[in-house]
C-alpha atoms as a PDB file:
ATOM      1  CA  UNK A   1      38.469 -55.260 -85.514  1.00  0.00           C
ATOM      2  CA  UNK A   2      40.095 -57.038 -88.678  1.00  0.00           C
ATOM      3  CA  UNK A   3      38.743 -56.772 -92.110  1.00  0.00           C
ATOM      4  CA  UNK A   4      37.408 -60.322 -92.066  1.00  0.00           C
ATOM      5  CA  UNK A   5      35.056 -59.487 -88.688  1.00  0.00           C
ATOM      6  CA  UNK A   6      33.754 -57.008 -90.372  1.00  0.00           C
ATOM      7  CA  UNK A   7      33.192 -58.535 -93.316  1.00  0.00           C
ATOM      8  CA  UNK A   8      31.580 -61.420 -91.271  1.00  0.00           C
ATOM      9  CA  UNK A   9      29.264 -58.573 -89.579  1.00  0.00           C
ATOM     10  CA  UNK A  10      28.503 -57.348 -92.537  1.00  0.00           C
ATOM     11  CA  UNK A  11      27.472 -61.154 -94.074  1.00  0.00           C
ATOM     12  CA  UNK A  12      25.096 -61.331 -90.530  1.00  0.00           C
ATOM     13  CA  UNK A  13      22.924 -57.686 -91.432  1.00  0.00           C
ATOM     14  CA  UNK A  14      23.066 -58.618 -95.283  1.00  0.00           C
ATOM     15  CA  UNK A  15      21.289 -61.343 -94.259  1.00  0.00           C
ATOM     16  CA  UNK A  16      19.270 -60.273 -91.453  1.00  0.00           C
ATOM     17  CA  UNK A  17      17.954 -57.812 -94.019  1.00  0.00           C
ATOM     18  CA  UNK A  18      17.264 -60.340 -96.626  1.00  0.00           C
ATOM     19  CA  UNK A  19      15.268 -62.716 -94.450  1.00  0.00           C
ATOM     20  CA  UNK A  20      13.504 -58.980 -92.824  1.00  0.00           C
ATOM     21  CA  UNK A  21      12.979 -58.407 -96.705  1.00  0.00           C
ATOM     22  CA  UNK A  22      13.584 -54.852 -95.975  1.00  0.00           C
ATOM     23  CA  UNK A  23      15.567 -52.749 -99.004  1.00  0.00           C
ATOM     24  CA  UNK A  24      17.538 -49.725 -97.595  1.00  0.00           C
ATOM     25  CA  UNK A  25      19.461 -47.640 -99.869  1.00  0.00           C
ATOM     26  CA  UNK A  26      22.319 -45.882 -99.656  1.00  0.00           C
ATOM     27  CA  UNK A  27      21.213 -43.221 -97.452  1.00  0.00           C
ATOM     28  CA  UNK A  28      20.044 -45.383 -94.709  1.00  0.00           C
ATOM     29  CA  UNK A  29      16.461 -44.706 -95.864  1.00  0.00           C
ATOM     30  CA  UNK A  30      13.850 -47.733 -95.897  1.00  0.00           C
ATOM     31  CA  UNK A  31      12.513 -48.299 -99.780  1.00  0.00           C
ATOM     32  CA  UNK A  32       9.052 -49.231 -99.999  1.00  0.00           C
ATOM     33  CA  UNK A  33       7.652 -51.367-102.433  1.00  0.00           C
ATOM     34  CA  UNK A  34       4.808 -49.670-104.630  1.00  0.00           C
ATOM     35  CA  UNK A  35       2.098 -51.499-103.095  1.00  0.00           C
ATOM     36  CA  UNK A  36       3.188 -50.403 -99.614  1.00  0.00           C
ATOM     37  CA  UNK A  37       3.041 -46.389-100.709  1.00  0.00           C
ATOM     38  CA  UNK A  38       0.082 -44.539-100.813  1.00  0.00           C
ATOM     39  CA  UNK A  39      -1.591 -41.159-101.905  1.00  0.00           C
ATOM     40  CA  UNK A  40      -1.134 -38.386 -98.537  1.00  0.00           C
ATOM     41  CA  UNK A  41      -4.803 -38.321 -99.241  1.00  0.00           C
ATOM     42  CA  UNK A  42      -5.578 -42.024 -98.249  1.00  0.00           C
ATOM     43  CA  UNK A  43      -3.652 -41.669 -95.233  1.00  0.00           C
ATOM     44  CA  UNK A  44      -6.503 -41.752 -91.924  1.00  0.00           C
ATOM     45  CA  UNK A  45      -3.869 -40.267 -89.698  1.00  0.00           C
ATOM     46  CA  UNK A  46      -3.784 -37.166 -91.545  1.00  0.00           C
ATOM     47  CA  UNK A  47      -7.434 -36.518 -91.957  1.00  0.00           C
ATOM     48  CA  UNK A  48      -7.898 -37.443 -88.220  1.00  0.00           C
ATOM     49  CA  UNK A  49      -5.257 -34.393 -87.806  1.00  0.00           C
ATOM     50  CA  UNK A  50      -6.796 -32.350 -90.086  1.00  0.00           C
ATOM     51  CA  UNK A  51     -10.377 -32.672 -88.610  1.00  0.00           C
ATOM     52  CA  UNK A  52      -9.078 -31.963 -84.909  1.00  0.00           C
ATOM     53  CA  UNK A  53      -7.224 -28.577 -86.085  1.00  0.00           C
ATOM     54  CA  UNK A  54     -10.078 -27.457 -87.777  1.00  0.00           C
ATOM     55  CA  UNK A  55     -12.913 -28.184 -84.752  1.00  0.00           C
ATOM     56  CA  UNK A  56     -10.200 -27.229 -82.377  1.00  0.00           C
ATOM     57  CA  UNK A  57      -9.815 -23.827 -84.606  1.00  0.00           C
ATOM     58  CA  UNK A  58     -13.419 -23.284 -84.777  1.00  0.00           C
ATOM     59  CA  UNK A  59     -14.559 -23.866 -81.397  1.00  0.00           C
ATOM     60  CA  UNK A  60     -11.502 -21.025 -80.489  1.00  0.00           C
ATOM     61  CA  UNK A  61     -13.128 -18.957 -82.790  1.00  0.00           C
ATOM     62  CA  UNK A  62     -16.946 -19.749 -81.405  1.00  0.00           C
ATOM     63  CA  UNK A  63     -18.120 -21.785 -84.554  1.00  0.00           C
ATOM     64  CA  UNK A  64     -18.852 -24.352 -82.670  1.00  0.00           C
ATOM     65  CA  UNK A  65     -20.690 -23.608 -79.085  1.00  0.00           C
ATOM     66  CA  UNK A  66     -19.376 -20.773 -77.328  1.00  0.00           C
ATOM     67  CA  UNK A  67     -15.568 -19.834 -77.709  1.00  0.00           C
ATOM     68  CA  UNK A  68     -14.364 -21.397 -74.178  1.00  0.00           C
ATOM     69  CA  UNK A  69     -11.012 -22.480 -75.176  1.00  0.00           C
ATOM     70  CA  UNK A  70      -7.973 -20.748 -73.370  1.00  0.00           C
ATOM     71  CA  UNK A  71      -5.143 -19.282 -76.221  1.00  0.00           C
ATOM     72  CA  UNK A  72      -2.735 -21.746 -74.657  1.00  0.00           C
ATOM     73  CA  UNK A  73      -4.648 -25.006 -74.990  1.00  0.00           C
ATOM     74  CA  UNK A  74      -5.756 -23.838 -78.697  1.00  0.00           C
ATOM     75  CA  UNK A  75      -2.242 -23.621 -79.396  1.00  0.00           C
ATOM     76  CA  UNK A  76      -0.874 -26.363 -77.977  1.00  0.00           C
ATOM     77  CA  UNK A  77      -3.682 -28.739 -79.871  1.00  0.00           C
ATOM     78  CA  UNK A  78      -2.914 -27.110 -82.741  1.00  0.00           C
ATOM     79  CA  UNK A  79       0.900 -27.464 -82.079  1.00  0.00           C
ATOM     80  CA  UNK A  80       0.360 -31.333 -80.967  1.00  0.00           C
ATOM     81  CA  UNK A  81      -2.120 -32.286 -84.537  1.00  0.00           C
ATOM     82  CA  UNK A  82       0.878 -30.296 -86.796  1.00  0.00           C
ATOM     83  CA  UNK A  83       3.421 -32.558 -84.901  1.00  0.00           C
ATOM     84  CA  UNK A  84       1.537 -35.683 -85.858  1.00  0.00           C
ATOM     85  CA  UNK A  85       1.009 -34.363 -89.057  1.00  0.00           C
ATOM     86  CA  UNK A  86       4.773 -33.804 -90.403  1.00  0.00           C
ATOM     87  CA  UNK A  87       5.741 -36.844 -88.532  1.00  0.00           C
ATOM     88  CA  UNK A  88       3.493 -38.881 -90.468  1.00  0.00           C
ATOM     89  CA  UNK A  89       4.690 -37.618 -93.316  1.00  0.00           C
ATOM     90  CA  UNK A  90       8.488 -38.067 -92.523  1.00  0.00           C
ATOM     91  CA  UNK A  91       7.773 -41.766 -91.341  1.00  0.00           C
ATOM     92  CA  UNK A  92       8.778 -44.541 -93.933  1.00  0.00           C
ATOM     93  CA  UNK A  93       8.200 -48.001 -92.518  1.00  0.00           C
ATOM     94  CA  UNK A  94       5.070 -49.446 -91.597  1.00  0.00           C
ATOM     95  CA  UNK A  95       3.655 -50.297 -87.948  1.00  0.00           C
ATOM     96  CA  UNK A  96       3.100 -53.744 -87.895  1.00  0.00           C
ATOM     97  CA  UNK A  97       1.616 -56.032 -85.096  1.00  0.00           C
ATOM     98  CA  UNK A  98       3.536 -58.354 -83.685  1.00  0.00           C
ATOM     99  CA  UNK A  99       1.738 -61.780 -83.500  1.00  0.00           C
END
């Protein structure tokens, strides 16, 4: 590929990015603007998470009714709300519908 196809290429995502209005720095990471960021605390997602590990904890533990839960499903809940959790808190761009 010559210098001036990539060049061009790089013309085409410069502007694909411009008209996406998304800001990437040099890491490859997507920068949000300070309206789009919030607080981990105002996220729903990661109370949602938070309230299944703890019933799913306490009904293992019989807090909650009797304590019917096999080890492995207990763990794997557990496993499955920490996954959501972390990749929550890794994610950087917004879900957006597409209309």
């Amino acid at each position: 590929m010559s210098q001036k196809d990539k060049d061009q290429v790089l013309r085409h995502i410069e502007e694909a990015m411009d008209i996406a209005e998304v800001k990437i720095n040099s890491k490859g990471e997507t920068k949000m603007s300070e309206e789009e960021k919030k607080s981990w605390y105002e996220s729903k997602t990661l109370w949602i998470n938070a309230v299944g590990i703890g019933l799913l904890v306490a009904k293992y533990f019989g807090l909650i009714g009797e304590a019917d839960i096999p080890a492995e499903y207990a763990v794997t809940g557990v496993v499955a709300f920490v996954a959501n959790i972390i990749l929550r808190i890794i994610t950087s761009k917004k879900i957006t519908s597409s209309k």
